[in-house]
C-alpha atoms as a PDB file:
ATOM      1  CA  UNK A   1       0.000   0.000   0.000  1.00  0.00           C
ATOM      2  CA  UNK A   2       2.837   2.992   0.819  1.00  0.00           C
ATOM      3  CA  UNK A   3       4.611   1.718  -2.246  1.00  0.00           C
ATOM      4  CA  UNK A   4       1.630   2.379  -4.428  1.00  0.00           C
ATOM      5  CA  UNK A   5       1.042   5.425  -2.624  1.00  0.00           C
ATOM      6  CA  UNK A   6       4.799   6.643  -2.707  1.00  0.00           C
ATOM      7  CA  UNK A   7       4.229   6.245  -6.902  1.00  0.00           C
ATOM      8  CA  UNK A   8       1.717   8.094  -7.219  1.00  0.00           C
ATOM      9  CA  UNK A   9       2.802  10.734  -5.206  1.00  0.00           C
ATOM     10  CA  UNK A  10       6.717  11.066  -7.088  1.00  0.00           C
ATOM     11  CA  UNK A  11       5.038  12.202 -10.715  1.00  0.00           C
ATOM     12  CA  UNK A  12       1.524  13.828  -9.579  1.00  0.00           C
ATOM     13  CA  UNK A  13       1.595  17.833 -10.111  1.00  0.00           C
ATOM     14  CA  UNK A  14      -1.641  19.197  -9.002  1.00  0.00           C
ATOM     15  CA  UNK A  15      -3.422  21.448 -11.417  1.00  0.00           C
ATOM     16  CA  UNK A  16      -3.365  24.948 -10.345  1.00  0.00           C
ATOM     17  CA  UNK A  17      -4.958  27.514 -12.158  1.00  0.00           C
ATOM     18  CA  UNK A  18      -5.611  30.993 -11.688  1.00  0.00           C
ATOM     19  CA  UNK A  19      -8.445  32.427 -12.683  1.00  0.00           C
ATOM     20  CA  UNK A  20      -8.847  36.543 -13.902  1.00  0.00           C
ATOM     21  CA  UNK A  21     -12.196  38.186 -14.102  1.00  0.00           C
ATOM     22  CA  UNK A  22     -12.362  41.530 -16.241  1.00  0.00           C
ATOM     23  CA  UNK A  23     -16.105  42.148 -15.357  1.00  0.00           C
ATOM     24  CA  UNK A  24     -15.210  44.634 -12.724  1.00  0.00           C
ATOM     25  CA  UNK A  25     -12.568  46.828 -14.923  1.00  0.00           C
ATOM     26  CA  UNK A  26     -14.414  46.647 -18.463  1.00  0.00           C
ATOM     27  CA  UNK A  27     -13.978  50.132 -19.248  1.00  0.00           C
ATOM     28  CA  UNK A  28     -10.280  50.901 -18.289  1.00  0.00           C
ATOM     29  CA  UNK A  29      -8.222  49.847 -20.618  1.00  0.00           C
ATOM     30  CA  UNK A  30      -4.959  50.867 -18.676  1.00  0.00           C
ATOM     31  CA  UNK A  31      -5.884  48.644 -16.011  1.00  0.00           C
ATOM     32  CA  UNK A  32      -7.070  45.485 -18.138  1.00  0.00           C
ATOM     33  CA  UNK A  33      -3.378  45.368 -19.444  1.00  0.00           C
ATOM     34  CA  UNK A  34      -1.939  45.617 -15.661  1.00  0.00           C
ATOM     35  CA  UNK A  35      -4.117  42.682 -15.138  1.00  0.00           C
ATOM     36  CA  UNK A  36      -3.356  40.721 -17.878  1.00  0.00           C
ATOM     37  CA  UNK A  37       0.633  41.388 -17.424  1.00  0.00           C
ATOM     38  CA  UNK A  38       0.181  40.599 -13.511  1.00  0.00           C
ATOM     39  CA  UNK A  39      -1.652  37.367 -14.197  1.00  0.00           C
ATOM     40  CA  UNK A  40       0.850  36.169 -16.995  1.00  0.00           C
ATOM     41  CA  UNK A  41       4.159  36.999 -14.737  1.00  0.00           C
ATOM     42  CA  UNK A  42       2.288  35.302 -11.604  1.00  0.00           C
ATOM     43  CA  UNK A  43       1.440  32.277 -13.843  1.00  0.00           C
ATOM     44  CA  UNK A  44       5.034  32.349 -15.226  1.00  0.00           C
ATOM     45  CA  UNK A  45       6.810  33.002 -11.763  1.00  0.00           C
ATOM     46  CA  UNK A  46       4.570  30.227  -9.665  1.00  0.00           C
ATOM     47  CA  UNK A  47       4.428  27.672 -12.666  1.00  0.00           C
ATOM     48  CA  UNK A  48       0.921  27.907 -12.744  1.00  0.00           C
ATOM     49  CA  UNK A  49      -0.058  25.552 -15.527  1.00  0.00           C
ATOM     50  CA  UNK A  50      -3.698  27.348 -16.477  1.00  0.00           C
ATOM     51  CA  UNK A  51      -4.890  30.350 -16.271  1.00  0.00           C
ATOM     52  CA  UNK A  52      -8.420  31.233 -17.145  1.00  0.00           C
ATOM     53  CA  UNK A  53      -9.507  34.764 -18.361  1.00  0.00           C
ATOM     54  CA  UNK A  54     -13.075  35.717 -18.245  1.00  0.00           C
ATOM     55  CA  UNK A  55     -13.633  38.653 -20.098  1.00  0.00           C
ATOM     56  CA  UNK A  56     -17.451  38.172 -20.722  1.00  0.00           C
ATOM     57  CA  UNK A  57     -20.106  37.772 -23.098  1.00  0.00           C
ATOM     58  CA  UNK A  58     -21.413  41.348 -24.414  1.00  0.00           C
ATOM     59  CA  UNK A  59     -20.511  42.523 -27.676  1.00  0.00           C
ATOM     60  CA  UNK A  60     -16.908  40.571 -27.879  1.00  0.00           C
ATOM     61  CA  UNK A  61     -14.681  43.810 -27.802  1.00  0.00           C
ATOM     62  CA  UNK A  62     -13.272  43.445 -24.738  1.00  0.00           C
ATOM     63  CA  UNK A  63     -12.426  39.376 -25.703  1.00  0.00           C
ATOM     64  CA  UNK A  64     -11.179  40.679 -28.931  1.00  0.00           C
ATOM     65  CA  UNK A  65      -8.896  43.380 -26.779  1.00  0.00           C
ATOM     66  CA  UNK A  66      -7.653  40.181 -24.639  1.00  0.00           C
ATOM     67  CA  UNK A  67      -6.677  38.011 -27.591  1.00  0.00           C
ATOM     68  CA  UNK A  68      -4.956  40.681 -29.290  1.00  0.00           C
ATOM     69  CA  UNK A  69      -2.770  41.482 -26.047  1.00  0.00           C
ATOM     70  CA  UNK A  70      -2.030  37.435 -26.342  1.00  0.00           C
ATOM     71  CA  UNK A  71      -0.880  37.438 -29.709  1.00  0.00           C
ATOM     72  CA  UNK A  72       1.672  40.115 -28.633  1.00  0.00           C
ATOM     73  CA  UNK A  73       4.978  38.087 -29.716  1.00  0.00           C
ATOM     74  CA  UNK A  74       7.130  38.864 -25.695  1.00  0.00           C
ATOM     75  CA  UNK A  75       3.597  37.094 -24.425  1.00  0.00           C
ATOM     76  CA  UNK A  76       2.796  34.918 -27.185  1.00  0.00           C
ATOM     77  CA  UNK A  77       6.432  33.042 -26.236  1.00  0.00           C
ATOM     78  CA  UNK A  78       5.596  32.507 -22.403  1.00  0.00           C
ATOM     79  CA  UNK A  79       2.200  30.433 -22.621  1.00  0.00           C
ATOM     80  CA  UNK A  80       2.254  27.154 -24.417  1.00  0.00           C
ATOM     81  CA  UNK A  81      -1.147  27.395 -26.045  1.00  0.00           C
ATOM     82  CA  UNK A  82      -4.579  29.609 -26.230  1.00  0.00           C
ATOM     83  CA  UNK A  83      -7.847  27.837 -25.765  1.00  0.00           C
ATOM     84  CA  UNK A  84     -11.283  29.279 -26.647  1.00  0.00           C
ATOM     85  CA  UNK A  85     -14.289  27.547 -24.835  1.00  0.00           C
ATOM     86  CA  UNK A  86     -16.581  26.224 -27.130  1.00  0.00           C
ATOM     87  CA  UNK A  87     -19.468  26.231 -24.545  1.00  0.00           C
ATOM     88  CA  UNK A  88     -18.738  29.318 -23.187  1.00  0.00           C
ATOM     89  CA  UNK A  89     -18.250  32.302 -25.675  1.00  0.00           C
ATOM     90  CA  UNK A  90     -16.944  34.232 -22.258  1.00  0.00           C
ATOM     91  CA  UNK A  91     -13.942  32.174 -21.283  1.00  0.00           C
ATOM     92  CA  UNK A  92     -10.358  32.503 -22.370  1.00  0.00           C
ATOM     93  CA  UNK A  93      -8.115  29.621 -21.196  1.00  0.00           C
ATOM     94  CA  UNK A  94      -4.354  30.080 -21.163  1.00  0.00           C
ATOM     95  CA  UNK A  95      -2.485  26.774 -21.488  1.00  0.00           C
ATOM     96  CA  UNK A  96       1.371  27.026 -19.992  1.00  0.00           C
ATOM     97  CA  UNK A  97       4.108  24.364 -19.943  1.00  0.00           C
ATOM     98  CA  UNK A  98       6.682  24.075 -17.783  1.00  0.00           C
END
C-alpha cells in the first residue's frame, strides 16, 4: 500500500490555475493590461499551468482586446497554447508548460 502510494505521489503535479475576471474593470483599458501582465508573470513566476480569463459575453470587444494582447509576440512566447471555450463564448483559457 505505501509503495503504491509513494508512486503516485513522485510524478503527480496538481493542477493549479488561476483564474482573472475583467467584469469589474471593463472600461479601463490601462488597467485590463496591468491585469493581464500581472496574471501572466504570476502564472510564469509560480508555474501555474492554467490560467483562465473571463472577459465576458457582451458585444466581444473586450475578448477581442484580450486576444490581441495574447498574440503580442514577448507574451505569445511565455504560454504554451490559447484555448477558446466552445461552450462558453466568455472564457479565455491560457495553457502554460513548464
Amino acid at each position: 500500500m505505501a509503495r503504491a502510494r509513494k508512486s503516485l505521489t513522485r510524478g503527480y503535479r496538481p493542477v493549479a490555475k488561476i483564474v482573472l475576471d475583467l467584469h469589474d474593470i471593463f472600461n479601463r483599458g490601462v488597467a485590463i493590461d496591468a491585469e493581464l501582465n500581472r496574471v501572466i508573470d504570476e502564472a510564469v513566476r509560480k508555474r501555474v499551468t492554467l490560467v483562465e480569463i473571463i472577459p465576458g459575453k457582451g458585444s466581444g470587444q473586450l475578448k477581442k482586446r484580450v486576444l490581441r494582447f495574447l498574440a503580442q509576440p514577448e507574451i505569445k512566447r511565455l504560454y504554451h497554447r490559447l484555448e477558446k471555450d466552445d461552450k462558453n463564448f466568455g472564457r479565455i483559457f491560457v495553457h502554460f508548460r513548464f
